[in-house]
PDB file of N, CA and C in Angstrom:
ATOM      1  N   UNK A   1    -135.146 -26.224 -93.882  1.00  0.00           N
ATOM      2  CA  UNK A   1    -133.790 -26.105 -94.362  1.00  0.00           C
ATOM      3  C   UNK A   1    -133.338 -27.474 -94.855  1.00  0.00           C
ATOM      4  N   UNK A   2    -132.986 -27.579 -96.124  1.00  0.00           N
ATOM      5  CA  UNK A   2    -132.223 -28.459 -96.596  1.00  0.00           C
ATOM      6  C   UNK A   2    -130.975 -29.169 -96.074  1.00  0.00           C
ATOM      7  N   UNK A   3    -130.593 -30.676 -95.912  1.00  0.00           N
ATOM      8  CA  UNK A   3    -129.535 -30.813 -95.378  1.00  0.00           C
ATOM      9  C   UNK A   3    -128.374 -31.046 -96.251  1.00  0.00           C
ATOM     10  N   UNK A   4    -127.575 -30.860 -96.190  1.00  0.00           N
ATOM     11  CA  UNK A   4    -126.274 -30.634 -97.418  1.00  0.00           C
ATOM     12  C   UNK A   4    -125.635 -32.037 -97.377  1.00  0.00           C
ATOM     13  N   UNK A   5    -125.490 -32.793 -98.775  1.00  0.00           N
ATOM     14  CA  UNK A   5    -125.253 -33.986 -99.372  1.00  0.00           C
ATOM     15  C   UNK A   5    -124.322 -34.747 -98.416  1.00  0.00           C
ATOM     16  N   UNK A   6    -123.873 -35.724 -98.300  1.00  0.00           N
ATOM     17  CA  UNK A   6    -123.020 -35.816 -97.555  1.00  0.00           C
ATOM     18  C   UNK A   6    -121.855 -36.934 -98.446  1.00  0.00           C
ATOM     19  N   UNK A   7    -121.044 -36.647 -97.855  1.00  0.00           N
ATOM     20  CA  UNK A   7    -120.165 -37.829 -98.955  1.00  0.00           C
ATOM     21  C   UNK A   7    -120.337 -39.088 -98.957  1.00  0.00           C
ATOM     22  N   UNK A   8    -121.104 -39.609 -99.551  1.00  0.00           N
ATOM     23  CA  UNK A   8    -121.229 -41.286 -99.245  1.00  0.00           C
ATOM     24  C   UNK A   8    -120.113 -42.083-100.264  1.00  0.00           C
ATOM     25  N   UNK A   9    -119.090 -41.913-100.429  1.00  0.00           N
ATOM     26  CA  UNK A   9    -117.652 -42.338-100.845  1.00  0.00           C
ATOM     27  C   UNK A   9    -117.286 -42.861-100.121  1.00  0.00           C
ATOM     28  N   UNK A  10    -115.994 -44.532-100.211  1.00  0.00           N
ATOM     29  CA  UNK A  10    -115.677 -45.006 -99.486  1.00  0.00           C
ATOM     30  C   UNK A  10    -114.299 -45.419-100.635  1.00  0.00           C
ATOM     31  N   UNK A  11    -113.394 -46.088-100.201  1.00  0.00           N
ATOM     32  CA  UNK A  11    -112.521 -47.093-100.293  1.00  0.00           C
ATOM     33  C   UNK A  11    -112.669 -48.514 -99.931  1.00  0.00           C
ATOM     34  N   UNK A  12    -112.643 -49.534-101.186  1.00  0.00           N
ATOM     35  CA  UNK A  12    -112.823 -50.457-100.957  1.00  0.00           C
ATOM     36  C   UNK A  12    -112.148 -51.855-101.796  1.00  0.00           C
ATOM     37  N   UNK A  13    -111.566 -52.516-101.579  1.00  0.00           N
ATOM     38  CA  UNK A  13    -110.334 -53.266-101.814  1.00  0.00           C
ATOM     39  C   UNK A  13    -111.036 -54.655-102.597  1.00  0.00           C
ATOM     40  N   UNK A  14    -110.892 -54.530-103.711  1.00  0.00           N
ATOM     41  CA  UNK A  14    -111.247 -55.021-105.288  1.00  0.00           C
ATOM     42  C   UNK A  14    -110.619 -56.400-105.658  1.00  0.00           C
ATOM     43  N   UNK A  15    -110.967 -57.886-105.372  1.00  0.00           N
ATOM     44  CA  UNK A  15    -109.932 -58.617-105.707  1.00  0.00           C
ATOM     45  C   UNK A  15    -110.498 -59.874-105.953  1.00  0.00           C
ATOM     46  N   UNK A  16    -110.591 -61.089-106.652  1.00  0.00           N
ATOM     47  CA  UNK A  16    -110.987 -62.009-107.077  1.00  0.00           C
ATOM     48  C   UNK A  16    -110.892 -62.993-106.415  1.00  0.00           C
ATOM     49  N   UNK A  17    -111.356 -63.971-105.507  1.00  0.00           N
ATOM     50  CA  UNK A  17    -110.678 -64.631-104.562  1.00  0.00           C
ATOM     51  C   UNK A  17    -111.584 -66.286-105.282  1.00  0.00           C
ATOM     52  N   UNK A  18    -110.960 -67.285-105.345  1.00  0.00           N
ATOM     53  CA  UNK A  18    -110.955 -68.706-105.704  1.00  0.00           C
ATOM     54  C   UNK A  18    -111.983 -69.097-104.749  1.00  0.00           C
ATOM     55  N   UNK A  19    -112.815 -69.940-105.343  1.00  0.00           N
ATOM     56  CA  UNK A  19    -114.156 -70.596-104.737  1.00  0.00           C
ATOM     57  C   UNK A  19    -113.294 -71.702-103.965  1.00  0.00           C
ATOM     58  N   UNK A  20    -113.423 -71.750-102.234  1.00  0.00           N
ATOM     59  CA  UNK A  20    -113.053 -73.076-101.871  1.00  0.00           C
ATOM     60  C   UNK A  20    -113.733 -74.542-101.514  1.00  0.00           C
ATOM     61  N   UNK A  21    -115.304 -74.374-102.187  1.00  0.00           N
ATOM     62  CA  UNK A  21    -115.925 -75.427-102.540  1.00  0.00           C
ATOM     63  C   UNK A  21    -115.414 -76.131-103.905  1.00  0.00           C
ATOM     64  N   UNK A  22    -115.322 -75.140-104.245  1.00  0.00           N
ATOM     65  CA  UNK A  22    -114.839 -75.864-106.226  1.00  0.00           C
ATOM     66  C   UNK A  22    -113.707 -76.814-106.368  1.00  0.00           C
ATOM     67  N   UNK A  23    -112.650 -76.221-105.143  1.00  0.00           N
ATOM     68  CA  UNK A  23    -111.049 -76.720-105.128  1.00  0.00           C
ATOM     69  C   UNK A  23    -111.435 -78.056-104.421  1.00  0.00           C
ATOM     70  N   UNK A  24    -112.982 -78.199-103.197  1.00  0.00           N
ATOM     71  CA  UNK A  24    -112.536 -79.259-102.422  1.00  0.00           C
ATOM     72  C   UNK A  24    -113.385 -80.163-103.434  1.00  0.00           C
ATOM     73  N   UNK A  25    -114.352 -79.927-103.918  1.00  0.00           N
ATOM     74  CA  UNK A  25    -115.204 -81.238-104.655  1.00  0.00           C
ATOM     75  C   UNK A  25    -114.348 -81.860-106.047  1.00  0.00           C
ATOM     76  N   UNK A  26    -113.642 -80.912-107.049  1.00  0.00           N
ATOM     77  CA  UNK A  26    -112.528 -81.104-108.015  1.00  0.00           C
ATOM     78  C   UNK A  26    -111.945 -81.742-107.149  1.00  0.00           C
ATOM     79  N   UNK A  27    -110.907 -81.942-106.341  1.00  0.00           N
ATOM     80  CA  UNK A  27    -109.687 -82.756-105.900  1.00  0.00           C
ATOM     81  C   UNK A  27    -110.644 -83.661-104.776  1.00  0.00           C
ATOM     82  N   UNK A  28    -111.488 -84.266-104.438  1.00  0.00           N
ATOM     83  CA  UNK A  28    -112.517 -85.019-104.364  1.00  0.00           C
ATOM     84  C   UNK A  28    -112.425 -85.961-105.070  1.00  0.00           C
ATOM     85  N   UNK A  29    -112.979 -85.583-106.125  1.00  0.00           N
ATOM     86  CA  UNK A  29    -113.352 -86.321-107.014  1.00  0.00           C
ATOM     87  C   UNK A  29    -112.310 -87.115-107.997  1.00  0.00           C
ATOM     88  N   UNK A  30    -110.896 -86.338-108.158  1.00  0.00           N
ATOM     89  CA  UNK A  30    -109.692 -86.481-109.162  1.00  0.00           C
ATOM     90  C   UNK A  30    -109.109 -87.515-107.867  1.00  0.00           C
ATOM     91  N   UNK A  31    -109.128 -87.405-106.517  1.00  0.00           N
ATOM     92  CA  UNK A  31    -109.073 -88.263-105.455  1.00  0.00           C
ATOM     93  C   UNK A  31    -109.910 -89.766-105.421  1.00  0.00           C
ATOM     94  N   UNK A  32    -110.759 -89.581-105.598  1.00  0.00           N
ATOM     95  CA  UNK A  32    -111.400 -91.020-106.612  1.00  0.00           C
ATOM     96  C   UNK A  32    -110.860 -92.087-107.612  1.00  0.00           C
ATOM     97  N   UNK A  33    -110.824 -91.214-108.369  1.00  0.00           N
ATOM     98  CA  UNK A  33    -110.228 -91.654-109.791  1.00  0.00           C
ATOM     99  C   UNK A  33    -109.223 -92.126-109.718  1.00  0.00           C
ATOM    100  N   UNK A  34    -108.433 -91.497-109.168  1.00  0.00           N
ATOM    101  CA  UNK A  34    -106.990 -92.088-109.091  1.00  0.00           C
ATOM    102  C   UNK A  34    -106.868 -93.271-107.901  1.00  0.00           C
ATOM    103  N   UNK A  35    -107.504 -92.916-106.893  1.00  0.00           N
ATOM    104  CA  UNK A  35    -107.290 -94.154-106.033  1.00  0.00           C
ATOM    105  C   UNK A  35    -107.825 -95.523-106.577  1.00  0.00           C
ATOM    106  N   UNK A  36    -109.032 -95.167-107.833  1.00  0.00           N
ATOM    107  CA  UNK A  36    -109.897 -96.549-108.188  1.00  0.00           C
ATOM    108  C   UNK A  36    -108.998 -96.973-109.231  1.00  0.00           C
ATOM    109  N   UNK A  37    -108.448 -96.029-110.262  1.00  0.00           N
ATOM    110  CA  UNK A  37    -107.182 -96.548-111.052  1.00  0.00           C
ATOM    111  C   UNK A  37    -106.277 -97.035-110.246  1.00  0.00           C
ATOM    112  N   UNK A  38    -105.258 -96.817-109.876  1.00  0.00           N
ATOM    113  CA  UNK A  38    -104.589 -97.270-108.641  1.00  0.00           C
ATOM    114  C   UNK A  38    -104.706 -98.604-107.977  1.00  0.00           C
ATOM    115  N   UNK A  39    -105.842 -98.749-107.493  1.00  0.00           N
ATOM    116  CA  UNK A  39    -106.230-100.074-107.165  1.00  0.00           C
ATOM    117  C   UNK A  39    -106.968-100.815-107.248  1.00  0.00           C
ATOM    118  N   UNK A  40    -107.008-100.480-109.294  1.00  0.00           N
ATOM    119  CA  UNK A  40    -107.199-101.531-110.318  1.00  0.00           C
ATOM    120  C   UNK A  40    -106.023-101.940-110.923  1.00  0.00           C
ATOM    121  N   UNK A  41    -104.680-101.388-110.722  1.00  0.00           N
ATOM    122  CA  UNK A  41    -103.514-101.743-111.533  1.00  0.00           C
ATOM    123  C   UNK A  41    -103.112-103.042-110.693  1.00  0.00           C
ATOM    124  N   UNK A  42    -103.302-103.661-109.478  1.00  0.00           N
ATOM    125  CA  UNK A  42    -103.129-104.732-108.727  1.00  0.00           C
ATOM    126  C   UNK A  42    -104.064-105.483-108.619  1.00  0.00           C
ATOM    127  N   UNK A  43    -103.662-106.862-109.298  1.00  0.00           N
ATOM    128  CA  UNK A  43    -104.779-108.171-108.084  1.00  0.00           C
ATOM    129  C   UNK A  43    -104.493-107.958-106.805  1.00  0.00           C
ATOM    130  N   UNK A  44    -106.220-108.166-106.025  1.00  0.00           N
ATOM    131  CA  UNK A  44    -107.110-107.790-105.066  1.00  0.00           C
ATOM    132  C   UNK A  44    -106.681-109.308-104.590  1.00  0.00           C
ATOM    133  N   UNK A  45    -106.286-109.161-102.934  1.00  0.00           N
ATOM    134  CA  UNK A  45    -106.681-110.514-102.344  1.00  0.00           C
ATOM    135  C   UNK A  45    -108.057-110.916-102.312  1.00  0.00           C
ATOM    136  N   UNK A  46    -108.059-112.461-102.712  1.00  0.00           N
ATOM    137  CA  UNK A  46    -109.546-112.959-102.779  1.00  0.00           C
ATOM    138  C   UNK A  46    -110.383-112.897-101.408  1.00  0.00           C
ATOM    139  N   UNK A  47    -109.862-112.756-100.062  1.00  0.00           N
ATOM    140  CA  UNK A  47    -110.155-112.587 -98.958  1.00  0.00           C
ATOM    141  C   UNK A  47    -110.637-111.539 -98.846  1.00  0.00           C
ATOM    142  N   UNK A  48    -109.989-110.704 -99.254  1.00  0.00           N
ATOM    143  CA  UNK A  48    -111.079-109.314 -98.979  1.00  0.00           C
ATOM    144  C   UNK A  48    -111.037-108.476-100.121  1.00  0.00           C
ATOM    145  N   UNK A  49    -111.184-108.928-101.029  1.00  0.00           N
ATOM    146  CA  UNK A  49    -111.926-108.188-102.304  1.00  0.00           C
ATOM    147  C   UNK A  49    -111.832-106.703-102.637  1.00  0.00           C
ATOM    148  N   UNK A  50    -112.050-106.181-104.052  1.00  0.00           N
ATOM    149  CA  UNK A  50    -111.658-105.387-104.254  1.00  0.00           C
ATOM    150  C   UNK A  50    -112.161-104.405-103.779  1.00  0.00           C
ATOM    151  N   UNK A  51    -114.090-104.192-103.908  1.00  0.00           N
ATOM    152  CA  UNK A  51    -114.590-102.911-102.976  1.00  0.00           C
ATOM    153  C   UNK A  51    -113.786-102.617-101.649  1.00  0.00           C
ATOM    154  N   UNK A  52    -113.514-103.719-100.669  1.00  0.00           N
ATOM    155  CA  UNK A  52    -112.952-103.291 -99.483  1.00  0.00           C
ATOM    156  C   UNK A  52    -111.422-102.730 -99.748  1.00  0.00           C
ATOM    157  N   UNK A  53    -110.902-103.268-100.610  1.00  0.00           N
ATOM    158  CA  UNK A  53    -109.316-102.842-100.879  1.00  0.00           C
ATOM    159  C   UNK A  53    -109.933-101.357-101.474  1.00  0.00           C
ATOM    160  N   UNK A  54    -110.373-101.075-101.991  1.00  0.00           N
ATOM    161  CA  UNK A  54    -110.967 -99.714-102.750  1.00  0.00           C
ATOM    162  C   UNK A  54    -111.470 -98.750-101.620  1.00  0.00           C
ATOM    163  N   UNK A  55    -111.862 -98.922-100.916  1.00  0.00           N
ATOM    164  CA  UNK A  55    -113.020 -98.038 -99.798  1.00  0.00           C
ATOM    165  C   UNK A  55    -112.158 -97.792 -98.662  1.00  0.00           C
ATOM    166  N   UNK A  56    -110.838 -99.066 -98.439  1.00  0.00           N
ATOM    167  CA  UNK A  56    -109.816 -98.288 -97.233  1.00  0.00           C
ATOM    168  C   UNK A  56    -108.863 -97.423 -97.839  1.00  0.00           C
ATOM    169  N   UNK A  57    -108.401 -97.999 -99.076  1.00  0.00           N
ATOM    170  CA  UNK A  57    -106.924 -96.739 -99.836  1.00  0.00           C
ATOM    171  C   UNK A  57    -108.147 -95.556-100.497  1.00  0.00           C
ATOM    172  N   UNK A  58    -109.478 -95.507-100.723  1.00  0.00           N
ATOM    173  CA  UNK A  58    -109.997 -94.379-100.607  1.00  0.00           C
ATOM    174  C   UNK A  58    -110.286 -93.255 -99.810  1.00  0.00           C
ATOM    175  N   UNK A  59    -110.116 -93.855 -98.659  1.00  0.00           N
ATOM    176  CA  UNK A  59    -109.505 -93.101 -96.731  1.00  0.00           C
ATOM    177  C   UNK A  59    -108.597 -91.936 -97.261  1.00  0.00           C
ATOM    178  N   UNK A  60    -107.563 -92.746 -97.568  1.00  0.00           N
ATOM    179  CA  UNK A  60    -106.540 -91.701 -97.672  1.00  0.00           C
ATOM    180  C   UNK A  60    -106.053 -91.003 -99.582  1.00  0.00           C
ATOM    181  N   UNK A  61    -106.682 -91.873-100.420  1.00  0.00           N
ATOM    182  CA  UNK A  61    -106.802 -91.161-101.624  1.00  0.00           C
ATOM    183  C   UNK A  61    -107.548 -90.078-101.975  1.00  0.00           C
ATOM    184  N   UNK A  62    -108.610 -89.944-101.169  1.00  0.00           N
ATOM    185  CA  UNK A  62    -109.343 -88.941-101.491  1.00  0.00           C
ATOM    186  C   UNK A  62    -108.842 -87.867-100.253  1.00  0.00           C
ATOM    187  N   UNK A  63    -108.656 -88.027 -98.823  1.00  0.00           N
ATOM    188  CA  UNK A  63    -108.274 -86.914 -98.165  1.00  0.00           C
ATOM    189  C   UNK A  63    -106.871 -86.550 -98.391  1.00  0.00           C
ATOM    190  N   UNK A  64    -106.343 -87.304 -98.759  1.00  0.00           N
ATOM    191  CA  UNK A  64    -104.803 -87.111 -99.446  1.00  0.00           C
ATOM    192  C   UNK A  64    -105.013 -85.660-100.441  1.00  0.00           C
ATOM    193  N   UNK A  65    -106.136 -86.117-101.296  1.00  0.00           N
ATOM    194  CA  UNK A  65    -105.662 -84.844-102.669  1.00  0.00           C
ATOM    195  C   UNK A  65    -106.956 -83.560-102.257  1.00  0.00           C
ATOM    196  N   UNK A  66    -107.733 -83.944-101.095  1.00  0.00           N
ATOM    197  CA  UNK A  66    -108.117 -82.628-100.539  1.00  0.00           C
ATOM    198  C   UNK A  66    -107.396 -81.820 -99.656  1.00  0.00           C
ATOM    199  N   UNK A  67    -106.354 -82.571 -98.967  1.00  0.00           N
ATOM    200  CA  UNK A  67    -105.379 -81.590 -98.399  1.00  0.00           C
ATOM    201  C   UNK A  67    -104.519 -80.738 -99.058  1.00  0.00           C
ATOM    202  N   UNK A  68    -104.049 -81.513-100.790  1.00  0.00           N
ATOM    203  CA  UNK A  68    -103.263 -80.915-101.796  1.00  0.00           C
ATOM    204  C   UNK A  68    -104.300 -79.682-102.556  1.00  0.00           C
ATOM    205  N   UNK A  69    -105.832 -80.011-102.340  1.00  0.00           N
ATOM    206  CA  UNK A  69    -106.540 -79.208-103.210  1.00  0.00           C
ATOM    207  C   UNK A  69    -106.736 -77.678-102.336  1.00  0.00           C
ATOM    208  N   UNK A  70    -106.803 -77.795-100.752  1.00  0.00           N
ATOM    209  CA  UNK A  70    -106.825 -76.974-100.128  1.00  0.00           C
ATOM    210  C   UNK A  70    -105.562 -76.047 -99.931  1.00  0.00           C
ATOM    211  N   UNK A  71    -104.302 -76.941-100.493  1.00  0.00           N
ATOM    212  CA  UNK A  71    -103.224 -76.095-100.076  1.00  0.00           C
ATOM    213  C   UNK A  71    -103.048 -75.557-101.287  1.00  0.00           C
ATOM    214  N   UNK A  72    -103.526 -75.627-102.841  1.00  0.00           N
ATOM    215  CA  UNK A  72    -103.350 -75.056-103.937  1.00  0.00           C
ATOM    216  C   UNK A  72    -104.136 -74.026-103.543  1.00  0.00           C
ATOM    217  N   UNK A  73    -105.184 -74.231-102.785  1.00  0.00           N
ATOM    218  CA  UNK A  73    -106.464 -73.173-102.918  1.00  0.00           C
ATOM    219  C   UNK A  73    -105.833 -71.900-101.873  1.00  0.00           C
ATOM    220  N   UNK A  74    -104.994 -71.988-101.021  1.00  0.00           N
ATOM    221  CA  UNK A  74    -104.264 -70.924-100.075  1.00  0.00           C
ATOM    222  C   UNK A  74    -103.245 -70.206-101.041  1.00  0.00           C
ATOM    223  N   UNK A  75    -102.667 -71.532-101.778  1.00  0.00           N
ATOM    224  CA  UNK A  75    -101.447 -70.518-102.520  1.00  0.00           C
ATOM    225  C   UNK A  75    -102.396 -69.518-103.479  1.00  0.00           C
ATOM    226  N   UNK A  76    -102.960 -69.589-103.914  1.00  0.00           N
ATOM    227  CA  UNK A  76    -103.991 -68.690-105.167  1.00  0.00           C
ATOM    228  C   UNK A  76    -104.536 -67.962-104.340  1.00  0.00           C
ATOM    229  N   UNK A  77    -105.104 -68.128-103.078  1.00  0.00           N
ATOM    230  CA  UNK A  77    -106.008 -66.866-102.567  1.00  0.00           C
ATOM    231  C   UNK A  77    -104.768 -65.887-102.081  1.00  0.00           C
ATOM    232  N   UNK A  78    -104.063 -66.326-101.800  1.00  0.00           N
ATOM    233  CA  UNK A  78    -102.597 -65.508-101.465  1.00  0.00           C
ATOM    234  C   UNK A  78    -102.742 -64.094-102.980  1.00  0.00           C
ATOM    235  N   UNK A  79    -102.343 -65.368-103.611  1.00  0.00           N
ATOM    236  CA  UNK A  79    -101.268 -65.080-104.793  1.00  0.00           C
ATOM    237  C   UNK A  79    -102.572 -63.579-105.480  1.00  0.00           C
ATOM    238  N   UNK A  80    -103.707 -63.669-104.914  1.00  0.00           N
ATOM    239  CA  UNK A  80    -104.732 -63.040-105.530  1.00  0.00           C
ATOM    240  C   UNK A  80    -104.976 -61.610-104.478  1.00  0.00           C
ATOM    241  N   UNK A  81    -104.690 -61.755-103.266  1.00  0.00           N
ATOM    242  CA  UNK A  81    -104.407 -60.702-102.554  1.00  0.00           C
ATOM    243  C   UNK A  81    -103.545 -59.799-102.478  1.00  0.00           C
ATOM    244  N   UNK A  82    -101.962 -60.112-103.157  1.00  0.00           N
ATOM    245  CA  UNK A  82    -101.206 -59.045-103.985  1.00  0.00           C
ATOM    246  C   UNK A  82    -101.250 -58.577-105.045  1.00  0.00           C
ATOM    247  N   UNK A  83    -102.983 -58.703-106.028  1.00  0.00           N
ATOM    248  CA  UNK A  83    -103.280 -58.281-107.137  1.00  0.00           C
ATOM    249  C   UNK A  83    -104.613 -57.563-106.787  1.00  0.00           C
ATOM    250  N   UNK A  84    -104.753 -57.605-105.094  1.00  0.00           N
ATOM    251  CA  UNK A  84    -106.072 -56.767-105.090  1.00  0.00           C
ATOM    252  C   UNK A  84    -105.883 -55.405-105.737  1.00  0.00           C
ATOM    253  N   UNK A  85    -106.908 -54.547-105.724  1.00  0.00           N
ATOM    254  CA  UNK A  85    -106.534 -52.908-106.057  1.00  0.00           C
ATOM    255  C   UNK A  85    -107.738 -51.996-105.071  1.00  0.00           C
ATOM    256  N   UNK A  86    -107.524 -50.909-104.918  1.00  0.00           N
ATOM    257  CA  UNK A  86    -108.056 -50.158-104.120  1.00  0.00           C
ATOM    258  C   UNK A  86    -109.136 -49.373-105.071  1.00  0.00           C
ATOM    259  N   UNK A  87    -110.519 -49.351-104.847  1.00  0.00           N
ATOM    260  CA  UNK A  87    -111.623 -48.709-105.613  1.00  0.00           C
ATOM    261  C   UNK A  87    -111.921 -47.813-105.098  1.00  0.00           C
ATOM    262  N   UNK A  88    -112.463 -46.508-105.844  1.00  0.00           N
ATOM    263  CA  UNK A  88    -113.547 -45.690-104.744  1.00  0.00           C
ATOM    264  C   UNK A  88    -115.121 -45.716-105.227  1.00  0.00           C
ATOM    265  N   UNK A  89    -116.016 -46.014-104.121  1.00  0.00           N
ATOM    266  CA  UNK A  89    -117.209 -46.020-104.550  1.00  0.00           C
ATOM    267  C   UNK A  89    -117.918 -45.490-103.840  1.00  0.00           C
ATOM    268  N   UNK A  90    -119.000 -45.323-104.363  1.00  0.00           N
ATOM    269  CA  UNK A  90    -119.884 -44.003-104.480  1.00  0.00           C
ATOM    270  C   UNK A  90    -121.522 -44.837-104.577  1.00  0.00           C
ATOM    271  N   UNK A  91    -122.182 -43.832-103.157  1.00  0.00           N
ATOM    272  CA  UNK A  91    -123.865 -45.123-103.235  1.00  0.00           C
ATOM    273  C   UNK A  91    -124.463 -43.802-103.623  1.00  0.00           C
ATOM    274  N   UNK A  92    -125.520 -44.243-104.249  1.00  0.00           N
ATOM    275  CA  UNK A  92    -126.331 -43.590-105.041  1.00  0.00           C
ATOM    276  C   UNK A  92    -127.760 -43.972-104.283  1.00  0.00           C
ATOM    277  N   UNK A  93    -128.533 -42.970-104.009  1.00  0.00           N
ATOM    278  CA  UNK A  93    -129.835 -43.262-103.509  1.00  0.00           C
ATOM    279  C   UNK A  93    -131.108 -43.150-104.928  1.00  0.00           C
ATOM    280  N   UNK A  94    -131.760 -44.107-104.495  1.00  0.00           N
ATOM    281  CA  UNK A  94    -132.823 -44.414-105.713  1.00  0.00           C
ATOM    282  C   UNK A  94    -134.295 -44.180-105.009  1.00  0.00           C
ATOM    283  N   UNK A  95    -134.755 -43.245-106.115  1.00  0.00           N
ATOM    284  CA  UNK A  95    -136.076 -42.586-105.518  1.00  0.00           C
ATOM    285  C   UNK A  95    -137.289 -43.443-105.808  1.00  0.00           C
ATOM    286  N   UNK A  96    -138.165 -43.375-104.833  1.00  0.00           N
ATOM    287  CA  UNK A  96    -139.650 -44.492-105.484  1.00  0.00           C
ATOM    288  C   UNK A  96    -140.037 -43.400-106.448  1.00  0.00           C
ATOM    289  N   UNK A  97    -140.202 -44.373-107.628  1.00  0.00           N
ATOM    290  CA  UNK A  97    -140.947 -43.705-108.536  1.00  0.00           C
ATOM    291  C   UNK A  97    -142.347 -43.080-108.323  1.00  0.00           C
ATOM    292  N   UNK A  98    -143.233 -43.725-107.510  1.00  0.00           N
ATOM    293  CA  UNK A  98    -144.637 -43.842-107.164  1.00  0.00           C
ATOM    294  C   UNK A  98    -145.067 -42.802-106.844  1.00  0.00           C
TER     295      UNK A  98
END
């Protein structure tokens, strides 16, 4: 006796969500830039030179704009969860050809 199909249908919630590697290495990196611009617009005491003036305001230049990159990255995954939509899908079984 044959067994009768069964519904393999489901509901399943459809929605685009923001890479949060992408947000932290981008604002990383734009965290760089700006701290090395930044503190190239000032003469460097000759005592402790510019790499070291560069490498401590990079402490907080770069975790500075990963905290801003992470909190852009919450508002968008938000903002992307009231645009999810509800799918129905359907599995399909695939026969060996052989």
């Amino acid at each position: 006796m044959a067994t009768p199909p069964r519904n393999n249908s489901q509901k399943v919630t459809l929605r685009r969500s923001p890479r949060l590697s992408a947000f932290v290495v981008v604002s990383a990196v734009l965290g760089f830039f700006i701290t090395l611009f930044l503190t190239g617009l000032y003469p460097s005491d000759p005592s402790v030179g510019f790499a070291t003036l560069f490498a401590y305001f990079a402490l907080y230049g770069i975790t500075g704009t990963v905290g801003l990159g992470i909190v852009l990255w919450l508002i968008i995954d938000v903002r992307s969860r009231t645009r999810a939509r509800q799918v129905l899908v359907e599995r399909a079984r695939a026969e060996d050809p052989s």
